[in-house]
Structure formats: C-alpha cells, structure tokens
C-alpha atoms as a PDB file:
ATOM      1  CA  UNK A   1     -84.581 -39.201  33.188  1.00  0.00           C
ATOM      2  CA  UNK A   2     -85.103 -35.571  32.321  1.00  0.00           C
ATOM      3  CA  UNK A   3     -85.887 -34.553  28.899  1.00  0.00           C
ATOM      4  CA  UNK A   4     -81.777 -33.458  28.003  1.00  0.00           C
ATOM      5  CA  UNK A   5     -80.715 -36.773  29.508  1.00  0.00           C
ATOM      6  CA  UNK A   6     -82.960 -38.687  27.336  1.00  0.00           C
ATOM      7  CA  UNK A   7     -81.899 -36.589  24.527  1.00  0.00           C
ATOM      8  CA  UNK A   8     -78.537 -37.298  25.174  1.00  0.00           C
ATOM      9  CA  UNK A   9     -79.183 -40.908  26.046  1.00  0.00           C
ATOM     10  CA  UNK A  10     -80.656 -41.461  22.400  1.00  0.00           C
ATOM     11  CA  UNK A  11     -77.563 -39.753  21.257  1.00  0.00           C
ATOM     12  CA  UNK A  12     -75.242 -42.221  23.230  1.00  0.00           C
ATOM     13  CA  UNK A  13     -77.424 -45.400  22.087  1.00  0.00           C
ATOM     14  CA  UNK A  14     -77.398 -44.701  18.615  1.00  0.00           C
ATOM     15  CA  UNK A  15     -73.435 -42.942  18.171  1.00  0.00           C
ATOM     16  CA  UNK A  16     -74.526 -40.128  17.369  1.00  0.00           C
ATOM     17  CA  UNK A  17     -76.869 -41.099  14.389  1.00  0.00           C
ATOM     18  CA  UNK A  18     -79.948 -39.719  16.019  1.00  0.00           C
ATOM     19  CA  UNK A  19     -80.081 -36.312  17.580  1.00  0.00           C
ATOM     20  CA  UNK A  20     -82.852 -35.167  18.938  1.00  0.00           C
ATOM     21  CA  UNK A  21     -83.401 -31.230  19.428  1.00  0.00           C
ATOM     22  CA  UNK A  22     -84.795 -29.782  21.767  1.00  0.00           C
ATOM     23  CA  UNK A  23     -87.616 -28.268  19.766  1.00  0.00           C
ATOM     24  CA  UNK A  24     -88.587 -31.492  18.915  1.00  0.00           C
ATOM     25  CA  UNK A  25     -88.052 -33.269  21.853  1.00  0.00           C
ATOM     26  CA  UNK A  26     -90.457 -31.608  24.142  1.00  0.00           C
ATOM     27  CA  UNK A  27     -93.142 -31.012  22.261  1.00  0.00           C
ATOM     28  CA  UNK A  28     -93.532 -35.025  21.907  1.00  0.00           C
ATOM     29  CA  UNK A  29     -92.241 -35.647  25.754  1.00  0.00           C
ATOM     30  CA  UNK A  30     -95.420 -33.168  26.140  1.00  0.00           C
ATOM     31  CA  UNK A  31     -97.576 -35.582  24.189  1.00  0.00           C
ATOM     32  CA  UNK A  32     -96.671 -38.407  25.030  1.00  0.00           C
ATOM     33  CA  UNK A  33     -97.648 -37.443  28.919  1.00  0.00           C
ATOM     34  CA  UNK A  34    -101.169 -35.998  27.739  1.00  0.00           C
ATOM     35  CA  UNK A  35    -101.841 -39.532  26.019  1.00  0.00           C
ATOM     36  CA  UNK A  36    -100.671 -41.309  29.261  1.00  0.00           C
ATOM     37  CA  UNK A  37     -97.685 -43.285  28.115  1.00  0.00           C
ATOM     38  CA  UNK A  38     -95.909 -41.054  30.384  1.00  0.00           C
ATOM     39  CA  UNK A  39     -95.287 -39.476  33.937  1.00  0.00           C
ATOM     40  CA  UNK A  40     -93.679 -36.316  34.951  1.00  0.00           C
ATOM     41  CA  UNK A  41     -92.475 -35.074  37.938  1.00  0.00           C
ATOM     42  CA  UNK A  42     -90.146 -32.319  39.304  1.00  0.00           C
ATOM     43  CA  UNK A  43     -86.805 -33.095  41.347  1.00  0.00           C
ATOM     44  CA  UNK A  44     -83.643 -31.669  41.433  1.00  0.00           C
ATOM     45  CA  UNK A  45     -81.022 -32.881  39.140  1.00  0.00           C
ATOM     46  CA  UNK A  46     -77.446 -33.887  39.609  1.00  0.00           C
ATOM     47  CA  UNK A  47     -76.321 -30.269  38.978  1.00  0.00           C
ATOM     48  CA  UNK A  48     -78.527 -28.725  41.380  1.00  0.00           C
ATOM     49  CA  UNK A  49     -80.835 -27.425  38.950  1.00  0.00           C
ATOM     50  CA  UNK A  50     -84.545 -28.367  39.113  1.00  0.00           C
ATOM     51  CA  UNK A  51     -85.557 -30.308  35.959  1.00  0.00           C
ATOM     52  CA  UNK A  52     -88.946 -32.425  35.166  1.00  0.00           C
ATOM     53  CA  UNK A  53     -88.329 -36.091  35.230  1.00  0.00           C
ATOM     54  CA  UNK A  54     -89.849 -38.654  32.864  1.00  0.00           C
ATOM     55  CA  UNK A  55     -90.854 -42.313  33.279  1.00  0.00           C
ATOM     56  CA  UNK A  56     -92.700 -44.791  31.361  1.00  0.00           C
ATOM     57  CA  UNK A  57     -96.439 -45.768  32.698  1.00  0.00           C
ATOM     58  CA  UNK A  58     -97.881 -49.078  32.683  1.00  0.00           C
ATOM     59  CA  UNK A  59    -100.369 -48.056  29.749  1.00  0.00           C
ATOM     60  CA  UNK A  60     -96.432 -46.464  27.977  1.00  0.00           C
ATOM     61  CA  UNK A  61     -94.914 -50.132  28.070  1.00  0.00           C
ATOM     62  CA  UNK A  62     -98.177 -51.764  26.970  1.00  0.00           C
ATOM     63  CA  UNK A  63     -98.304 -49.184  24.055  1.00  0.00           C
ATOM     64  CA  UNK A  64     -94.238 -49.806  23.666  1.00  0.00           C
ATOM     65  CA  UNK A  65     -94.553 -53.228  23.005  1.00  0.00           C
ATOM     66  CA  UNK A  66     -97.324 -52.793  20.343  1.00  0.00           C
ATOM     67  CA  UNK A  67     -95.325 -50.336  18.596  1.00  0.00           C
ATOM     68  CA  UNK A  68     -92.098 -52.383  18.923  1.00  0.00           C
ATOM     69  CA  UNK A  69     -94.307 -55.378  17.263  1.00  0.00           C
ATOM     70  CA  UNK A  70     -95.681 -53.390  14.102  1.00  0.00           C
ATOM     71  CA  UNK A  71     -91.618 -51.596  14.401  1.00  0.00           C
ATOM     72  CA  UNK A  72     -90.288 -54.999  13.843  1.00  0.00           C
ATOM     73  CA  UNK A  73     -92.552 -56.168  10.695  1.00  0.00           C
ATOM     74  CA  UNK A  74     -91.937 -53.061   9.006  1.00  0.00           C
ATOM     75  CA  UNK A  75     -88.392 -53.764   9.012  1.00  0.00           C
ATOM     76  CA  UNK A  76     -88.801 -57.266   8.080  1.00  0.00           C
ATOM     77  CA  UNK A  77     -90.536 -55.672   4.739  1.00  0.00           C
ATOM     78  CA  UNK A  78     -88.484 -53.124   4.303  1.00  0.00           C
ATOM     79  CA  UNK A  79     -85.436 -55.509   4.433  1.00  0.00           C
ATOM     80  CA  UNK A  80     -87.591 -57.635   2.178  1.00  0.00           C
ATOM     81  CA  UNK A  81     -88.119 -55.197  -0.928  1.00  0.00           C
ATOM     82  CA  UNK A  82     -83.973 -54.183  -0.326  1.00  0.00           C
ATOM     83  CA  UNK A  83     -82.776 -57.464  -1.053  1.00  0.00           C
ATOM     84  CA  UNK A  84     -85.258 -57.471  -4.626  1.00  0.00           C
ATOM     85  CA  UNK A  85     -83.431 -54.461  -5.988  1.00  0.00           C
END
C-alpha cells in the first residue's frame, strides 16, 4: 500500500479510533525502511498519481512477530493490574 492507504487502512481497522497523520506517519514509514522492516518502491496509483508503495520484508515479519509476542504480554499485565483496582 502507499503511505495514505495505510493511513486510511488503520483508520478503517480500528473505526476510527486510531488516526494516523501524516506528519507522523512518514517519518516512521521512513524509519521503518532505513531499519529494513520495510521496502519501498514507486508505481502509479489507482488515481493516476505516482505514489511510493510499502511492503513488509522478511526481516519486517520476523521483527512483527517479536513485537506482537512482547504486544501480547503487556496486555495480559495490563489487563492483570485492571481487574485489582
């Protein structure tokens, strides 16, 4: 996807409960591609404009699933102290 579609995707996924600007968006798309988890490349999008595609690398998925791992035991703990109070 190109960076507004993904913005817009993450929109879609969560109803509208996480928005992600712009100015924050590309900065970490950048980031993300300079770490590797990443690849860009140029095309021409659906509206005929040209537009930088994104998709996730083989070292990105590796990296997702770690993250998604530690993601899921935080929320475990999290859920854990809620249901103390």
């Amino acid at each position: 996807m190109h960076g507004w579609a993904i913005s817009q995707r993450i929109q879609q996924i969560t109803r509208d409960v996480v928005q992600v600007p712009q100015g924050s968006l590309y900065p970490a798309l950048h980031r993300l591609e300079r770490r590797g988890w990443i690849a860009a490349s140029w095309d021409v999008s659906t509206k005929n404009r040209r537009a930088k595609y994104y998709r996730l690398t083989a070292t990105g998925k590796k990296h997702l699933d770690r993250e998604t791992v530690d993601w899921q035991r935080l929320v475990v703990a999290v859920g854990r102290v809620l249901k103390t109070c």
